[in-house]
PDB file of N, CA and C in Angstrom:
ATOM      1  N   UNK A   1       3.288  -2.269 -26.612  1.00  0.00           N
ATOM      2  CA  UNK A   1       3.464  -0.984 -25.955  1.00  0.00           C
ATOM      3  C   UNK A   1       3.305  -1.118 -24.433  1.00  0.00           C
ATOM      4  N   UNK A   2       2.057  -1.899 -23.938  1.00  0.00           N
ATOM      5  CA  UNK A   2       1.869  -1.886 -22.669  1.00  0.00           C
ATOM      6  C   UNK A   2       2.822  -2.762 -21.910  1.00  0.00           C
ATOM      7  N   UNK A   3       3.433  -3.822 -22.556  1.00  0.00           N
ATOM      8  CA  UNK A   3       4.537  -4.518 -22.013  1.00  0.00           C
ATOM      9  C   UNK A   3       5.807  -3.522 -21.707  1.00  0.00           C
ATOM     10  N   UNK A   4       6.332  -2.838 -22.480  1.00  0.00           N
ATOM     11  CA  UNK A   4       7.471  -2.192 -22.330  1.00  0.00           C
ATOM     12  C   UNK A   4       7.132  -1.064 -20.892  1.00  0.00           C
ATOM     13  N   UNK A   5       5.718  -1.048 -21.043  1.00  0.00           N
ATOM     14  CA  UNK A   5       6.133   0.402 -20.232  1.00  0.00           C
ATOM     15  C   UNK A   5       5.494  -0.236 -18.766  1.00  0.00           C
ATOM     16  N   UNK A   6       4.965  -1.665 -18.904  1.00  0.00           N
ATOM     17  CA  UNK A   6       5.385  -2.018 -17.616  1.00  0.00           C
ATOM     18  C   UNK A   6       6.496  -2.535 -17.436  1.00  0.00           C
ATOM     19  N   UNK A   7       7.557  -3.384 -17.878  1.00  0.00           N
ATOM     20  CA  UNK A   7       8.820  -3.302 -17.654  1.00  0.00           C
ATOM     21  C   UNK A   7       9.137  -2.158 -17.496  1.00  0.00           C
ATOM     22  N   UNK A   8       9.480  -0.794 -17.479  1.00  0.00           N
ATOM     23  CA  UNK A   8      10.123  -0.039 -17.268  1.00  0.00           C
ATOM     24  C   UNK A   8       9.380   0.499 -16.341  1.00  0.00           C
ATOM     25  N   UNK A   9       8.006   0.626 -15.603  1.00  0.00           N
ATOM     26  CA  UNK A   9       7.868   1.104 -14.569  1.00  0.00           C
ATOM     27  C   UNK A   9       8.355   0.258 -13.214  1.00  0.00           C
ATOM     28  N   UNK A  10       8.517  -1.180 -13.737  1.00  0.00           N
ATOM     29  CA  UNK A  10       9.072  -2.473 -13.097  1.00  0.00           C
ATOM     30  C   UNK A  10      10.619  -1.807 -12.541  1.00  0.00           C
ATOM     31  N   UNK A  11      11.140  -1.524 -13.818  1.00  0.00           N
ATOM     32  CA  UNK A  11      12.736  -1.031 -13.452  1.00  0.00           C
ATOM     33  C   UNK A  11      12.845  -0.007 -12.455  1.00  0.00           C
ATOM     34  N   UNK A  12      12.258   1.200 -13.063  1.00  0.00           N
ATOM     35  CA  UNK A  12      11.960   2.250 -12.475  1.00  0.00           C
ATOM     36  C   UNK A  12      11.961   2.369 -10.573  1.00  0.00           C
ATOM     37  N   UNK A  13      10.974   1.161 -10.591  1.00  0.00           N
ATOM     38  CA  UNK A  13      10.460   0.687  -8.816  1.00  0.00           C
ATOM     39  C   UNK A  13      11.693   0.521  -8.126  1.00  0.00           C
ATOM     40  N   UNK A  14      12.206  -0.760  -8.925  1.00  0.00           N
ATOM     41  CA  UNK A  14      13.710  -1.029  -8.090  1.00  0.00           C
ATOM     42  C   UNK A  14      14.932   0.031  -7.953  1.00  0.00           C
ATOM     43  N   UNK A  15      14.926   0.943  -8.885  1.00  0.00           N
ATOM     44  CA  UNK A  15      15.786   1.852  -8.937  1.00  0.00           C
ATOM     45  C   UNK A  15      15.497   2.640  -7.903  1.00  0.00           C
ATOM     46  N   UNK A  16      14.225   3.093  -8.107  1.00  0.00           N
ATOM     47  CA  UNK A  16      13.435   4.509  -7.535  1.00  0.00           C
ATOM     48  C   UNK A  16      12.972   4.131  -5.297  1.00  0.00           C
ATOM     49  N   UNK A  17      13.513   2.836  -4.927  1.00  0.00           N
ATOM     50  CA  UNK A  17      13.192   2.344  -4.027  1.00  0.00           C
ATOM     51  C   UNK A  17      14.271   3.107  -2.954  1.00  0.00           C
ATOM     52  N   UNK A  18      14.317   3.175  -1.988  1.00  0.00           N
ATOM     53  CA  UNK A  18      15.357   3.521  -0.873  1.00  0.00           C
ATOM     54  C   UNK A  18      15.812   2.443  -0.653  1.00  0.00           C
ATOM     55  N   UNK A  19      16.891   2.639  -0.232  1.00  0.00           N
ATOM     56  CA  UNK A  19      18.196   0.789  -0.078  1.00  0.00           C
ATOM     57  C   UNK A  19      17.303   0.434   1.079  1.00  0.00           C
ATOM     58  N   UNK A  20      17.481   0.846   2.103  1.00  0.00           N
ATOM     59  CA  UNK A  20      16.803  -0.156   2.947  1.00  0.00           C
ATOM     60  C   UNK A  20      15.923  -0.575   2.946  1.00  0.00           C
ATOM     61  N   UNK A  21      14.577   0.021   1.899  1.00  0.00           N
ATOM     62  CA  UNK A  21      13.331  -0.882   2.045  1.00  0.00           C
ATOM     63  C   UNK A  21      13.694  -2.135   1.019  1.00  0.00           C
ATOM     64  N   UNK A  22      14.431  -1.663  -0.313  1.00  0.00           N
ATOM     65  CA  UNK A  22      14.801  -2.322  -1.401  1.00  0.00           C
ATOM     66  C   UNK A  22      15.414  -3.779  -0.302  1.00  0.00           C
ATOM     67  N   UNK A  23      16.397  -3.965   0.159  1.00  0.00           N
ATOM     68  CA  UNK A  23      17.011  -4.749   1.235  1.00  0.00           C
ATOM     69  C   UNK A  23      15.915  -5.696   1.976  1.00  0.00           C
ATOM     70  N   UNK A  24      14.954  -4.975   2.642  1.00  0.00           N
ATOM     71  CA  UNK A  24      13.839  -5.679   3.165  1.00  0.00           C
ATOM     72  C   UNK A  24      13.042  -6.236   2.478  1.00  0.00           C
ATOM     73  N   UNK A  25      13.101  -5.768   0.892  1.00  0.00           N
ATOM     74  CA  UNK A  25      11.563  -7.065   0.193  1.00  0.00           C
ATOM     75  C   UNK A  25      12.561  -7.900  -0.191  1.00  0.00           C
ATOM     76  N   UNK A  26      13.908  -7.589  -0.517  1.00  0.00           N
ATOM     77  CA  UNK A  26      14.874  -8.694  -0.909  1.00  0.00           C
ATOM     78  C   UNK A  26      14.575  -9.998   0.309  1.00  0.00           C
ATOM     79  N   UNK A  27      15.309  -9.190   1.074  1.00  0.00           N
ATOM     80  CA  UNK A  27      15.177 -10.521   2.400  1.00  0.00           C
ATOM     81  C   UNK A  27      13.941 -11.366   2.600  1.00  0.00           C
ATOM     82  N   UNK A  28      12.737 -10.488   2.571  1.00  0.00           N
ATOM     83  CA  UNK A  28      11.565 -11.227   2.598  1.00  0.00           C
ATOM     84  C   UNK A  28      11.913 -12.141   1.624  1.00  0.00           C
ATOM     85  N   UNK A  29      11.746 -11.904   0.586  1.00  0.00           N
ATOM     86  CA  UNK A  29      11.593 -12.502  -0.821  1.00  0.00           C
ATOM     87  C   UNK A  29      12.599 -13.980  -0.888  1.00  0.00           C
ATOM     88  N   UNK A  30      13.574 -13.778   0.083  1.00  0.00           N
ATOM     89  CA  UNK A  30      14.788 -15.101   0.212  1.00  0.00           C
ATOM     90  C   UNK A  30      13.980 -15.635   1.403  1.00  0.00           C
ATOM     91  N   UNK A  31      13.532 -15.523   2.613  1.00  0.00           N
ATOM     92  CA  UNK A  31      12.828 -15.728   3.448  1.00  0.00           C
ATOM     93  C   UNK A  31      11.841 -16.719   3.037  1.00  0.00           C
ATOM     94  N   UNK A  32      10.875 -16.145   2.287  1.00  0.00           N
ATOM     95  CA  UNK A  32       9.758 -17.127   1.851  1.00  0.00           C
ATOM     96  C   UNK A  32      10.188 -18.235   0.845  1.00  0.00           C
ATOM     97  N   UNK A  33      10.901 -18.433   0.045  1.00  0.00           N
ATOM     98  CA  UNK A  33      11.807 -19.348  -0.770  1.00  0.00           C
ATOM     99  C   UNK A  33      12.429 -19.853   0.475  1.00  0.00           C
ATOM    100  N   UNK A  34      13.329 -19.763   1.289  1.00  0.00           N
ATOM    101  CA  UNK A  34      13.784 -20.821   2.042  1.00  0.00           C
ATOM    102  C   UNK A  34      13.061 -21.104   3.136  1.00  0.00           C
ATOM    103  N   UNK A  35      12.429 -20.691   3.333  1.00  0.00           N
ATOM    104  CA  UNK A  35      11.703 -20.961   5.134  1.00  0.00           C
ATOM    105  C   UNK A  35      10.080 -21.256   4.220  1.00  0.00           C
ATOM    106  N   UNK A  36       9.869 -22.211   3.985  1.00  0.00           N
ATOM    107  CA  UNK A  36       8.318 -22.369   3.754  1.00  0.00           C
ATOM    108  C   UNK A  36       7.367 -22.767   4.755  1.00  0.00           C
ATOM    109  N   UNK A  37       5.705 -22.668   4.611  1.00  0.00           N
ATOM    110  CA  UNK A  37       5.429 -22.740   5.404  1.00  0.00           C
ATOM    111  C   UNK A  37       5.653 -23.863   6.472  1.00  0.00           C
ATOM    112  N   UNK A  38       4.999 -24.158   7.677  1.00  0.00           N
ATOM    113  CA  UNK A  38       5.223 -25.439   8.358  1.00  0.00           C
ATOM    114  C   UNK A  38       4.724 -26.642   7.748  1.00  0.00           C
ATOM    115  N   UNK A  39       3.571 -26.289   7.528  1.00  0.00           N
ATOM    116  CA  UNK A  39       2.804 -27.738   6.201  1.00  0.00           C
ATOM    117  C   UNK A  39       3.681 -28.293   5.195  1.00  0.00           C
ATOM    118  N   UNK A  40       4.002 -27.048   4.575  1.00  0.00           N
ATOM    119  CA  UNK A  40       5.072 -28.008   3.883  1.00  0.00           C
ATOM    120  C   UNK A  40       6.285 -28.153   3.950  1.00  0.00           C
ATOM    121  N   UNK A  41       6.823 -27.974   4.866  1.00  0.00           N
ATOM    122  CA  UNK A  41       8.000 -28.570   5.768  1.00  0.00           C
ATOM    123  C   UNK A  41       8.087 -29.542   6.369  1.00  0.00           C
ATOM    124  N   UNK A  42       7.216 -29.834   6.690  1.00  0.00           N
ATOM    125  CA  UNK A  42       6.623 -31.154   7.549  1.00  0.00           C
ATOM    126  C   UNK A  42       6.534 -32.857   6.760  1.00  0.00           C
ATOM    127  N   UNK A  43       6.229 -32.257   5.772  1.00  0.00           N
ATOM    128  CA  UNK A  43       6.016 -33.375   4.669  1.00  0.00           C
ATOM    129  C   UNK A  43       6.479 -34.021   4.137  1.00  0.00           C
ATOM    130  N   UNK A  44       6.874 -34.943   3.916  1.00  0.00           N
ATOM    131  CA  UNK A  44       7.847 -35.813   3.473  1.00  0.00           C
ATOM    132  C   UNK A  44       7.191 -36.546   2.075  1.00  0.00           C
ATOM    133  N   UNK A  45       7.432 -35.743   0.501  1.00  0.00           N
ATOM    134  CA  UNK A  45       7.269 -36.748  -0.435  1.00  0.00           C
ATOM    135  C   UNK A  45       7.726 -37.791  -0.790  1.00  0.00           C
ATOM    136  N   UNK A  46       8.100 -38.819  -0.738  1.00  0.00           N
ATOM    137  CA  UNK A  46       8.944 -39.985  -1.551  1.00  0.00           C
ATOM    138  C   UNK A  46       8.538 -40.377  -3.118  1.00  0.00           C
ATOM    139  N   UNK A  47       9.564 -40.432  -3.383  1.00  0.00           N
ATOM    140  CA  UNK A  47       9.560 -41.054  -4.579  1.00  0.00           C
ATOM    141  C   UNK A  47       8.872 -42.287  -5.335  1.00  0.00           C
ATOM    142  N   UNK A  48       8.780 -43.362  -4.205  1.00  0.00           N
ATOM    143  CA  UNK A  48       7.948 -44.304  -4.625  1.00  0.00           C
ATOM    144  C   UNK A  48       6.438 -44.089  -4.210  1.00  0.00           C
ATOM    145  N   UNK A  49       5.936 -43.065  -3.311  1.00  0.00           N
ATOM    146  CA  UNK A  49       4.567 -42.500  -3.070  1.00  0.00           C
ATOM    147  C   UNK A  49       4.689 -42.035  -4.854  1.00  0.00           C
ATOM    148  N   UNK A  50       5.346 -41.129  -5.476  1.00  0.00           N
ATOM    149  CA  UNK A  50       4.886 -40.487  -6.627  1.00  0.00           C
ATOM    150  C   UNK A  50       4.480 -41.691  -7.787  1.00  0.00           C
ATOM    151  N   UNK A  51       5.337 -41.954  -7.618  1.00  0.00           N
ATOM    152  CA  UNK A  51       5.637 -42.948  -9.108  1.00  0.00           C
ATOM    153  C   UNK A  51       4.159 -43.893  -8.842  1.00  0.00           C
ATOM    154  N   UNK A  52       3.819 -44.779  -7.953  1.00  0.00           N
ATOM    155  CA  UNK A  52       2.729 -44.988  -7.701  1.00  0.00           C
ATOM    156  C   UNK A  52       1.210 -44.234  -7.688  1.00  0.00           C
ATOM    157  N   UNK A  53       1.299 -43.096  -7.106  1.00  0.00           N
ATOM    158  CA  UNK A  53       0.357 -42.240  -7.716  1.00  0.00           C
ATOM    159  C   UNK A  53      -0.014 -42.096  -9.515  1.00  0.00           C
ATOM    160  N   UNK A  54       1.506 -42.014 -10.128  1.00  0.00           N
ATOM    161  CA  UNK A  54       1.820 -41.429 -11.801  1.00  0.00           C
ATOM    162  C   UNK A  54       1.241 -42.856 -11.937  1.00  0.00           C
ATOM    163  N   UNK A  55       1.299 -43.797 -11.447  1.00  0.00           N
ATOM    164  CA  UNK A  55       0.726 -45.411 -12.249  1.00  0.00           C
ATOM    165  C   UNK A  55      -1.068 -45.173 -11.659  1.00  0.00           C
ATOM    166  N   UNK A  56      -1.204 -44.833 -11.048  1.00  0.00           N
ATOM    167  CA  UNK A  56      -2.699 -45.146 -10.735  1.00  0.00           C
ATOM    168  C   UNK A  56      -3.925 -44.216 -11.176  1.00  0.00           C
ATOM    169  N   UNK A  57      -3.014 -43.039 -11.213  1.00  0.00           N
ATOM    170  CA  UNK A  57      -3.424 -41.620 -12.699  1.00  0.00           C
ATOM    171  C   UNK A  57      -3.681 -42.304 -13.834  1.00  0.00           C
ATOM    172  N   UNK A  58      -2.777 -43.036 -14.575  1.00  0.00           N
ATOM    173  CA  UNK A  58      -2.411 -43.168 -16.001  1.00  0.00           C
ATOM    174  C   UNK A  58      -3.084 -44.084 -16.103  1.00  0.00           C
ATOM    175  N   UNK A  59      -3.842 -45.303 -15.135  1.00  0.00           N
ATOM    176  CA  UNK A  59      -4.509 -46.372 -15.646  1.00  0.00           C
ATOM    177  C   UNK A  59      -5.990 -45.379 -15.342  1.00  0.00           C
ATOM    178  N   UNK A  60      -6.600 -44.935 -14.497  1.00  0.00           N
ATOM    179  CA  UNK A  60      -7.463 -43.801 -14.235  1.00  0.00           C
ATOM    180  C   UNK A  60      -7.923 -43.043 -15.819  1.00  0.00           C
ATOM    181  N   UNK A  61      -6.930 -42.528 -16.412  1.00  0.00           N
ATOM    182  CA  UNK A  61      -7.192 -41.945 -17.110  1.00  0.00           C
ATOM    183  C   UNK A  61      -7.232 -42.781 -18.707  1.00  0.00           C
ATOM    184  N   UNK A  62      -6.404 -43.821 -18.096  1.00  0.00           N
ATOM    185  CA  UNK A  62      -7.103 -45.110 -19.712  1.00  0.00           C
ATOM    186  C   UNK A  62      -7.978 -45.383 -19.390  1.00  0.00           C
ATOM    187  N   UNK A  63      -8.344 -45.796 -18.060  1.00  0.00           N
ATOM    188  CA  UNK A  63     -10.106 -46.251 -18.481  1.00  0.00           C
ATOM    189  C   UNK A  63     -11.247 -45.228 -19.039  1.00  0.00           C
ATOM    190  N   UNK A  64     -10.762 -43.860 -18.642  1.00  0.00           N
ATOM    191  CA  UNK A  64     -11.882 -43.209 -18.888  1.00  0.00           C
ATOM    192  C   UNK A  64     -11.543 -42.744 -20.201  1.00  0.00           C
ATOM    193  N   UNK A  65     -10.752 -42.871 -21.177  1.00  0.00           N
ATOM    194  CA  UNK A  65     -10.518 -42.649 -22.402  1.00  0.00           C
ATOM    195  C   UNK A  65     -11.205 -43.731 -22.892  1.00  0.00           C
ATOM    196  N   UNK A  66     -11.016 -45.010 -22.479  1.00  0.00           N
ATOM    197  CA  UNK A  66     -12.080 -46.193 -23.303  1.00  0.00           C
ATOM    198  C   UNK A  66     -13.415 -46.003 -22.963  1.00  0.00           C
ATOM    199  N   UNK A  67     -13.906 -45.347 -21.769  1.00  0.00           N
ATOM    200  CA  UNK A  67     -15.026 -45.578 -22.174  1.00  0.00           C
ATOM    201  C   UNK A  67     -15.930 -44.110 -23.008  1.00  0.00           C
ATOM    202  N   UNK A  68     -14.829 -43.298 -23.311  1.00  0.00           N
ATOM    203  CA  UNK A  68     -15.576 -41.967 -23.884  1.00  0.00           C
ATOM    204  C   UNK A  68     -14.403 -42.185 -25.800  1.00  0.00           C
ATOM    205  N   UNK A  69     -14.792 -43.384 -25.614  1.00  0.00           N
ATOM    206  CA  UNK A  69     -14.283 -43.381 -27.476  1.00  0.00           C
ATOM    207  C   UNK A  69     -15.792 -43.255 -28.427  1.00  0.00           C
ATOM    208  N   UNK A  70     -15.635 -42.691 -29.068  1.00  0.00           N
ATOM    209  CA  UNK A  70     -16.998 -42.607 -29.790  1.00  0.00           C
ATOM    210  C   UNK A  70     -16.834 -43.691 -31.085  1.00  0.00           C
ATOM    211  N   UNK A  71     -17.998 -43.986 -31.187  1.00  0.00           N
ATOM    212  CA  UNK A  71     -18.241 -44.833 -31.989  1.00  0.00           C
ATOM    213  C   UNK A  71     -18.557 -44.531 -33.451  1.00  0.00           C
ATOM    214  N   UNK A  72     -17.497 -45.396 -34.079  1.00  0.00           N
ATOM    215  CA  UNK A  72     -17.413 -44.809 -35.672  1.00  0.00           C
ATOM    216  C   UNK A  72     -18.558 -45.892 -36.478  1.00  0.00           C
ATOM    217  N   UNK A  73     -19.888 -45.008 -37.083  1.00  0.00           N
ATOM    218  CA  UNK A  73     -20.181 -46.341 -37.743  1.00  0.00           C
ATOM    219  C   UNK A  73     -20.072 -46.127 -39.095  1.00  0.00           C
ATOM    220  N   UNK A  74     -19.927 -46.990 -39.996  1.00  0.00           N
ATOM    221  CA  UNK A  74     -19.881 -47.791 -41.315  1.00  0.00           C
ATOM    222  C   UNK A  74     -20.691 -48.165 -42.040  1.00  0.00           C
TER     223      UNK A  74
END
Protein backbone atom coordinates (compact mmCIF):
# COMPACT_ATOMS: atom_id res chain seq x y z
CA UNK A 1 0.00 0.00 0.00
CA UNK A 2 2.65 2.42 1.12
CA UNK A 3 4.69 1.75 -2.03
CA UNK A 4 1.96 2.63 -4.46
CA UNK A 5 1.00 5.71 -2.87
CA UNK A 6 4.47 6.82 -2.79
CA UNK A 7 4.87 6.20 -6.39
CA UNK A 8 2.00 8.13 -7.11
CA UNK A 9 2.75 11.02 -4.93
CA UNK A 10 6.28 10.59 -6.88
CA UNK A 11 4.14 11.02 -10.18
CA UNK A 12 1.95 13.45 -8.92
CA UNK A 13 5.33 15.88 -8.05
CA UNK A 14 6.50 15.72 -11.60
CA UNK A 15 3.22 16.40 -13.05
CA UNK A 16 2.07 18.88 -10.39
CA UNK A 17 5.65 20.91 -10.85
CA UNK A 18 5.71 24.26 -13.03
CA UNK A 19 7.86 23.66 -16.37
CA UNK A 20 10.39 25.84 -15.44
CA UNK A 21 11.27 24.66 -12.09
CA UNK A 22 10.57 20.96 -13.49
CA UNK A 23 13.47 22.12 -16.32
CA UNK A 24 15.81 23.33 -13.54
CA UNK A 25 16.04 20.03 -11.30
CA UNK A 26 16.25 18.31 -14.74
CA UNK A 27 19.33 20.33 -15.65
CA UNK A 28 20.75 20.12 -12.26
CA UNK A 29 20.21 16.52 -12.22
CA UNK A 30 22.29 16.20 -15.90
CA UNK A 31 24.76 18.71 -14.38
CA UNK A 32 25.81 16.60 -11.48
CA UNK A 33 26.06 13.25 -13.66
CA UNK A 34 28.26 15.02 -16.10
CA UNK A 35 30.27 17.64 -14.36
CA UNK A 36 31.49 15.71 -11.17
CA UNK A 37 33.17 16.95 -8.55
CA UNK A 38 36.93 18.23 -9.09
CA UNK A 39 38.35 15.20 -6.94
CA UNK A 40 37.03 13.07 -9.01
CA UNK A 41 37.83 14.48 -12.15
CA UNK A 42 41.16 14.77 -11.42
CA UNK A 43 41.81 11.17 -10.97
CA UNK A 44 42.97 8.96 -13.10
CA UNK A 45 42.03 5.08 -12.36
CA UNK A 46 43.94 2.56 -14.48
CA UNK A 47 43.29 -0.60 -15.01
CA UNK A 48 46.37 -2.23 -14.01
CA UNK A 49 46.24 -0.03 -10.51
CA UNK A 50 42.76 -2.17 -10.15
CA UNK A 51 43.54 -5.52 -11.11
CA UNK A 52 46.53 -5.31 -8.75
CA UNK A 53 44.64 -4.02 -5.93
CA UNK A 54 41.71 -7.19 -6.86
CA UNK A 55 45.13 -9.52 -6.47
CA UNK A 56 46.30 -8.10 -3.19
CA UNK A 57 42.49 -8.12 -1.68
CA UNK A 58 42.05 -11.75 -2.66
CA UNK A 59 45.38 -13.01 -1.21
CA UNK A 60 44.43 -10.56 2.02
CA UNK A 61 41.42 -12.18 2.34
CA UNK A 62 42.88 -15.98 1.91
CA UNK A 63 45.04 -15.49 4.54
CA UNK A 64 42.59 -14.40 6.86
CA UNK A 65 40.17 -17.19 5.93
CA UNK A 66 43.09 -19.70 6.90
CA UNK A 67 43.68 -18.45 9.80
CA UNK A 68 39.89 -18.21 11.14
CA UNK A 69 39.13 -22.02 9.93
CA UNK A 70 37.91 -23.70 12.93
CA UNK A 71 39.02 -26.71 13.94
CA UNK A 72 37.08 -29.92 13.46
CA UNK A 73 37.96 -32.50 16.07
CA UNK A 74 37.44 -36.32 15.83
Amino acid sequence: FFACQFLEILTKVKADLPKDIYDMVIEFEKAEKLNPPQEKRAKQILTEDLMDESEKLGIEAKARLGEHKPEIKT
